[in-house]
Protein backbone atom coordinates (compact mmCIF):
# COMPACT_ATOMS: atom_id res chain seq x y z
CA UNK A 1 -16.07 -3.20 3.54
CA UNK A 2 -13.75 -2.39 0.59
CA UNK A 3 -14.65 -4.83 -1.55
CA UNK A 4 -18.37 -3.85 -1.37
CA UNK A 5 -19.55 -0.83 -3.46
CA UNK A 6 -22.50 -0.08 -1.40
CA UNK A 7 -20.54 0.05 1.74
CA UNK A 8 -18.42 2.29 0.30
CA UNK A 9 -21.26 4.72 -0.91
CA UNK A 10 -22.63 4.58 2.65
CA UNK A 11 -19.68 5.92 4.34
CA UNK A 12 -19.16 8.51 1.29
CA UNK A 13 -22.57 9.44 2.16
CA UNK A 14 -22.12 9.90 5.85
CA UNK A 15 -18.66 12.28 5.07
CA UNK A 16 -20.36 14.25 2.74
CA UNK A 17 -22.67 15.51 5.04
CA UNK A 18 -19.89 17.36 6.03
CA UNK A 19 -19.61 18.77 2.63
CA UNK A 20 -15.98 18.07 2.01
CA UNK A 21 -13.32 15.34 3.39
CA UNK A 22 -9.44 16.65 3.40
CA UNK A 23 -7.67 13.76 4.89
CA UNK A 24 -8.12 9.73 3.27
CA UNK A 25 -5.93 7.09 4.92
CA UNK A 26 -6.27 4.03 3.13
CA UNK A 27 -5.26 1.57 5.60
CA UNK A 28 -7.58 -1.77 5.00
CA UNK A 29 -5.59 -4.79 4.36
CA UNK A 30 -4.73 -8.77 5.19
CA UNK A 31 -1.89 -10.88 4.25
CA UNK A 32 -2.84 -14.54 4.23
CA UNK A 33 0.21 -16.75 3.34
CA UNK A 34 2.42 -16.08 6.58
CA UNK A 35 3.71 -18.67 8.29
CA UNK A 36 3.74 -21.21 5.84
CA UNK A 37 0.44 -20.85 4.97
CA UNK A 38 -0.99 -23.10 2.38
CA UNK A 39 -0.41 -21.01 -1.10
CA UNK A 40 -4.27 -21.13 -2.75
CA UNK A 41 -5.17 -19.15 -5.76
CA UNK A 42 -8.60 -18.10 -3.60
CA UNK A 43 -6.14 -16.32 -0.94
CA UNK A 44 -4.26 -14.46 -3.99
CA UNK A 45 -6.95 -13.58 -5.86
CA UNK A 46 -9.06 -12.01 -2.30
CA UNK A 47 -5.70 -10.61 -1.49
CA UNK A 48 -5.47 -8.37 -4.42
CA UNK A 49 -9.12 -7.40 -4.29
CA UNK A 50 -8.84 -6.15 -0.60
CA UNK A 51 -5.35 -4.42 -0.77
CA UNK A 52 -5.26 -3.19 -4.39
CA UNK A 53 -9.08 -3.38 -5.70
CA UNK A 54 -10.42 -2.04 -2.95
CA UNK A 55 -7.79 0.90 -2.13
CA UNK A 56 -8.43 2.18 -5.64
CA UNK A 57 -12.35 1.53 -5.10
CA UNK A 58 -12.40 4.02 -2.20
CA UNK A 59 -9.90 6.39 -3.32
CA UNK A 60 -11.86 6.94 -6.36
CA UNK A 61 -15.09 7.16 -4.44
CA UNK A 62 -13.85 9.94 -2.47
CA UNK A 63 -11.55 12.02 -4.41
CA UNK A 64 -14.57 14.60 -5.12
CA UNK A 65 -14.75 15.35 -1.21
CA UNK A 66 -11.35 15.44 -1.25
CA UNK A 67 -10.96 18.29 -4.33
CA UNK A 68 -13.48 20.17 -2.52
CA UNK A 69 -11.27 20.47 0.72
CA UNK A 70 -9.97 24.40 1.64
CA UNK A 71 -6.35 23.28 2.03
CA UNK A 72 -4.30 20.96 0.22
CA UNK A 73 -6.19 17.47 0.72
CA UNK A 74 -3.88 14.36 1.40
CA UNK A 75 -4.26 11.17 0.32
CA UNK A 76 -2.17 8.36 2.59
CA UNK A 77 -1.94 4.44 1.52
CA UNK A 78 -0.81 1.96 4.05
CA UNK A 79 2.01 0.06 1.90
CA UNK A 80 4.84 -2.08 2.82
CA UNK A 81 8.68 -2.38 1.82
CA UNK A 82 7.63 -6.05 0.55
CA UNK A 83 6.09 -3.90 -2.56
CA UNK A 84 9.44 -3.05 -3.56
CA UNK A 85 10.99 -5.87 -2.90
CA UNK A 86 8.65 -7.58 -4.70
CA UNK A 87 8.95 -5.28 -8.03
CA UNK A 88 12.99 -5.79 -7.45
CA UNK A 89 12.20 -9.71 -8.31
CA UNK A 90 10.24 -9.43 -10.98
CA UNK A 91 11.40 -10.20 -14.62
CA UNK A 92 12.76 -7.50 -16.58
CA UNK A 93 9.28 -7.05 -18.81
CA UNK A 94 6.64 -7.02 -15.90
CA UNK A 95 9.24 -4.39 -13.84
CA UNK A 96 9.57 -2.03 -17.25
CA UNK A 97 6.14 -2.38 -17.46
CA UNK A 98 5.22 -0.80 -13.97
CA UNK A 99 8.13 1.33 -13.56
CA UNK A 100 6.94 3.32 -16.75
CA UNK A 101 6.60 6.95 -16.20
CA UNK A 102 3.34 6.79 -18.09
CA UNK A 103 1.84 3.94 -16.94
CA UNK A 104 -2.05 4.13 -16.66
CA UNK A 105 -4.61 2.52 -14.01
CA UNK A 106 -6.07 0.15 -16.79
CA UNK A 107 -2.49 -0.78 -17.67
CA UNK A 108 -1.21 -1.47 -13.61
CA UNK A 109 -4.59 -3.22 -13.15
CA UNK A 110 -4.19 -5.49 -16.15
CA UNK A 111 -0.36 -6.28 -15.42
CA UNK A 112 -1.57 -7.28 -11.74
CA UNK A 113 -4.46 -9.60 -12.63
CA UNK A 114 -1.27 -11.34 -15.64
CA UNK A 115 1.10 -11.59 -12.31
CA UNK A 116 -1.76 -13.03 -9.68
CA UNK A 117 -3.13 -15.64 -12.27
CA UNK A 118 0.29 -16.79 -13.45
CA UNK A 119 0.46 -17.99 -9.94
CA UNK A 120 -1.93 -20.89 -10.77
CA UNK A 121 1.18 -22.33 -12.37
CA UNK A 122 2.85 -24.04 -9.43
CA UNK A 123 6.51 -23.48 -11.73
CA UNK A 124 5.92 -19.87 -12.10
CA UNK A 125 9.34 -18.77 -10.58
CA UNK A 126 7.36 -15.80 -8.90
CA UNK A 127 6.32 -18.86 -6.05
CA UNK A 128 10.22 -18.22 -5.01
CA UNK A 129 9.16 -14.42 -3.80
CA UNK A 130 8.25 -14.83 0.04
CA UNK A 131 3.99 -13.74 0.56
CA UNK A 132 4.30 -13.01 -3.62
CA UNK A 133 0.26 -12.20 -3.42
CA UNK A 134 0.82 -10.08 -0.48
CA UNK A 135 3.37 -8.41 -2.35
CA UNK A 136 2.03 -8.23 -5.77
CA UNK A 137 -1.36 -6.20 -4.01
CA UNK A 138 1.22 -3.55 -2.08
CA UNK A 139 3.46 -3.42 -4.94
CA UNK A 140 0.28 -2.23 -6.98
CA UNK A 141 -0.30 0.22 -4.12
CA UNK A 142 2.79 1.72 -4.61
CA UNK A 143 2.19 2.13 -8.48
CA UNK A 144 -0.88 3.59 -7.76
CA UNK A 145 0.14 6.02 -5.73
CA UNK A 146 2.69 7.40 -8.39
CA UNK A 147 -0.35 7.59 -10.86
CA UNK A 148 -2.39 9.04 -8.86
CA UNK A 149 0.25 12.21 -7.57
CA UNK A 150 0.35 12.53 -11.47
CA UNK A 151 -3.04 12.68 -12.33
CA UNK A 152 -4.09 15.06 -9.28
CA UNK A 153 -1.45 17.50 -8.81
CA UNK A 154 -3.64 19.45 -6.55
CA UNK A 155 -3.57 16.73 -4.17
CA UNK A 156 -0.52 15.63 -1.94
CA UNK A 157 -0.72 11.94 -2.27
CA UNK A 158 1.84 9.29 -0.59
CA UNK A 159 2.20 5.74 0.66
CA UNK A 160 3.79 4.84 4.26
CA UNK A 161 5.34 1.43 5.48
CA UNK A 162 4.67 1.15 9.30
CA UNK A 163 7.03 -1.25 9.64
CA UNK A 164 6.55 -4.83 11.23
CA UNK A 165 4.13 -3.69 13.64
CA UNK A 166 2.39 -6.27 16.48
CA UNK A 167 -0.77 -6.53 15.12
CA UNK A 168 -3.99 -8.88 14.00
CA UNK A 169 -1.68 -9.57 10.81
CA UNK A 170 0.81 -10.96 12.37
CA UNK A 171 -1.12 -12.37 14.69
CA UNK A 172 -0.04 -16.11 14.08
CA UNK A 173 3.72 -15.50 13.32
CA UNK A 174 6.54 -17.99 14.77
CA UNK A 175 9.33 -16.16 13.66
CA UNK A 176 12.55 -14.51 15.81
CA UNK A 177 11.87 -11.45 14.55
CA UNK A 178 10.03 -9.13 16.90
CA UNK A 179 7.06 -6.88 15.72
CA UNK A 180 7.05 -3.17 16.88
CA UNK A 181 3.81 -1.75 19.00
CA UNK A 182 1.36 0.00 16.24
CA UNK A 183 1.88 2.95 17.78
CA UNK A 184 5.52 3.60 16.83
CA UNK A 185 4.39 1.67 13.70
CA UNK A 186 1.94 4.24 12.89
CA UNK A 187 4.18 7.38 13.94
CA UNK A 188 5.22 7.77 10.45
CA UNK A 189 1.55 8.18 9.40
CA UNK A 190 1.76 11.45 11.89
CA UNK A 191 4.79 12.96 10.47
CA UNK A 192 4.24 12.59 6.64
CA UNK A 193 0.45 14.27 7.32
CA UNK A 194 1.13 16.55 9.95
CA UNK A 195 5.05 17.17 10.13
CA UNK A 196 7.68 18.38 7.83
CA UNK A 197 8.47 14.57 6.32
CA UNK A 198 6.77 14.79 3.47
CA UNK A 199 5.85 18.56 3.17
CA UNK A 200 5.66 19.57 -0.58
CA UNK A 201 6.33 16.07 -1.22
CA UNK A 202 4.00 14.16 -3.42
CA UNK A 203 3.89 10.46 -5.06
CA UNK A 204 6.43 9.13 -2.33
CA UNK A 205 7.24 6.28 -0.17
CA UNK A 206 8.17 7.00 3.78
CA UNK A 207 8.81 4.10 5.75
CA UNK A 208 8.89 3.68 9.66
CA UNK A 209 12.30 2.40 10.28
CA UNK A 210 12.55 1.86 14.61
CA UNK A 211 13.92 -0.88 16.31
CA UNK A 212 10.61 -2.57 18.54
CA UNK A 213 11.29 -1.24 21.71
CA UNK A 214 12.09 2.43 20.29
CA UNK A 215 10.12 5.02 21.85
CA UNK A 216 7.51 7.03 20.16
CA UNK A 217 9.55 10.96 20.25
CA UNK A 218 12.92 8.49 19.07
CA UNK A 219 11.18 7.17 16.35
CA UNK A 220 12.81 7.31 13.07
CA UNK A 221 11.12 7.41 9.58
CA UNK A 222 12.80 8.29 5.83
CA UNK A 223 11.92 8.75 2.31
CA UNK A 224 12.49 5.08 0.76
CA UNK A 225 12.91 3.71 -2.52
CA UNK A 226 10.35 2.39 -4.70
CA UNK A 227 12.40 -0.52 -5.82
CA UNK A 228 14.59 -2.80 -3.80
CA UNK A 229 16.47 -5.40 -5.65
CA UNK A 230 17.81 -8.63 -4.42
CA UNK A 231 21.46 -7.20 -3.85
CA UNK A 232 20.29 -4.76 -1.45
C-alpha cells in the first residue's frame, strides 16, 4: 500500500535482504472520475495521495538500494499524456511555476495541494479540464521525475505513458474509443529499461503510441513532450 508508511518499510525490508535493488517501477495508481463520475473533493484529494504522494513516498524509501546497485539503477514512473495536457491548461502562473528549471519537491508539492483544493470551488475554471484530479496527480509525476533526474544524476530516471490500455481502470468506460491489451501497453516499459529508447536518456517522457490491435514486435513508442497545449 502506497499510502501506508509501514507497508512500504516492509517491502524495503524484504529487497534489502538482497542488499541492493537496481530497477523501481512505480506503477500504483487509480483514476476515479471516468465516466461521468460524480466530481467529490474525497476522490481528488485520495487521488493525489495514491498517484503523486505515494510515488514520491516509495521512491524516496528506496533510492538507498537503488545508489547501492553495480550498474546504473533506473527509476521508471507510470505517467500518462493527460499530465501534459493537463499542465497545457493551466493558467500562465501555476504552469511557470512547475515548468521552472529549479523547481524543488516542497515547491511541486505545495503548488499541487493550491491546484487540488481550489477544486472545492465548483467555478474554478480547472472543473473544464476532463479527470482534472487524475491529471493534476500525473502531471506532478511528470514534475517529479524532472527533479528527481536532477537531483540524482547517477541514476537514469524516466516516466512512460502506456497508452489507453484495457485494464481495471478503465474497467467501467462507455466510450467508442477502444483500449489496447496491457501488454502492448506495457511494451514501452521494456524498451526504455532494456532497449536503446531511452539509453543515456534521463528525466524524459516515452509514450506507447499503437493502435489496439497492433502487435507486440510492431509496437511503436517515442520520446514525448512534457507539455501539450490545447492547439495541439
Amino acid at each position: 500500500d502506497v499510502t501506508k508508511q509501514v507497508s512500504i518499510e516492509q517491502a524495503v525490508k524484504v529487497i534489502e535482504a538482497s542488499g541492493a535493488l537496481d530497477i523501481l517501477v512505480n506503477n500504483a495508481g487509480i483514476l476515479l472520475e471516468a465516466d461521468g463520475a460524480v466530481f467529490t473533493m474525497e476522490a481528488a484529494r485520495q487521488t493525489l495521495s495514491v498517484n503523486f504522494e505515494g510515488v514520491v513516498a516509495v521512491t524516496q524509501a528506496f533510492m538507498p538500494l537503488l545508489e547501492r546497485s553495480h550498474g546504473t539503477p533506473q527509476i521508471v514512473f507510470t505517467s500518462s499524456s493527460q499530465g501534459a495536457r493537463t499542465l497545457g491548461l493551466l493558467q500562465d502562473e501555476h504552469r511557470k511555476t512547475l515548468m521552472e528549471e529549479a523547481l524543488s519537491l516542497n515547491k511541486l508539492q505545495d503548488t499541487l495541494v493550491e491546484l487540488i483544493d481550489g477544486l472545492s470551488n465548483p467555478s474554478s475554471s480547472y472543473h473544464s479540464i476532463p479527470t482534472v484530479a487524475y491529471g493534476i496527480s500525473k502531471m506532478g509525476v511528470n514534475c517529479y521525475t524532472q527533479i528527481l533526474a536532477r537531483e540524482h544524476p547517477s541514476v537514469q530516471i524516466n516516466c512512460c505513458s502506456p497508452g489507453f490500455c484495457n485494464t481495471d481502470m478503465c474497467a467501467n468506460y462507455t466510450g467508442e474509443r477502444k483500449p489496447k491489451e496491457p501488454a502492448l501497453g506495457a511494451s514501452v516499459f521494456t524498451k526504455v529499461l532494456f532497449g536503446e529508447l531511452a539509453r543515456g536518456k534521463t528525466g524524459r517522457f516515452f509514450k506507447e503510441s499503437s493502435k489496439a490491435g497492433a502487435k507486440i514486435e510492431e509496437s511503436v513508442a517515442a520520446e514525448d513532450a512534457w507539455v501539450i497545449f490545447p492547439d495541439h
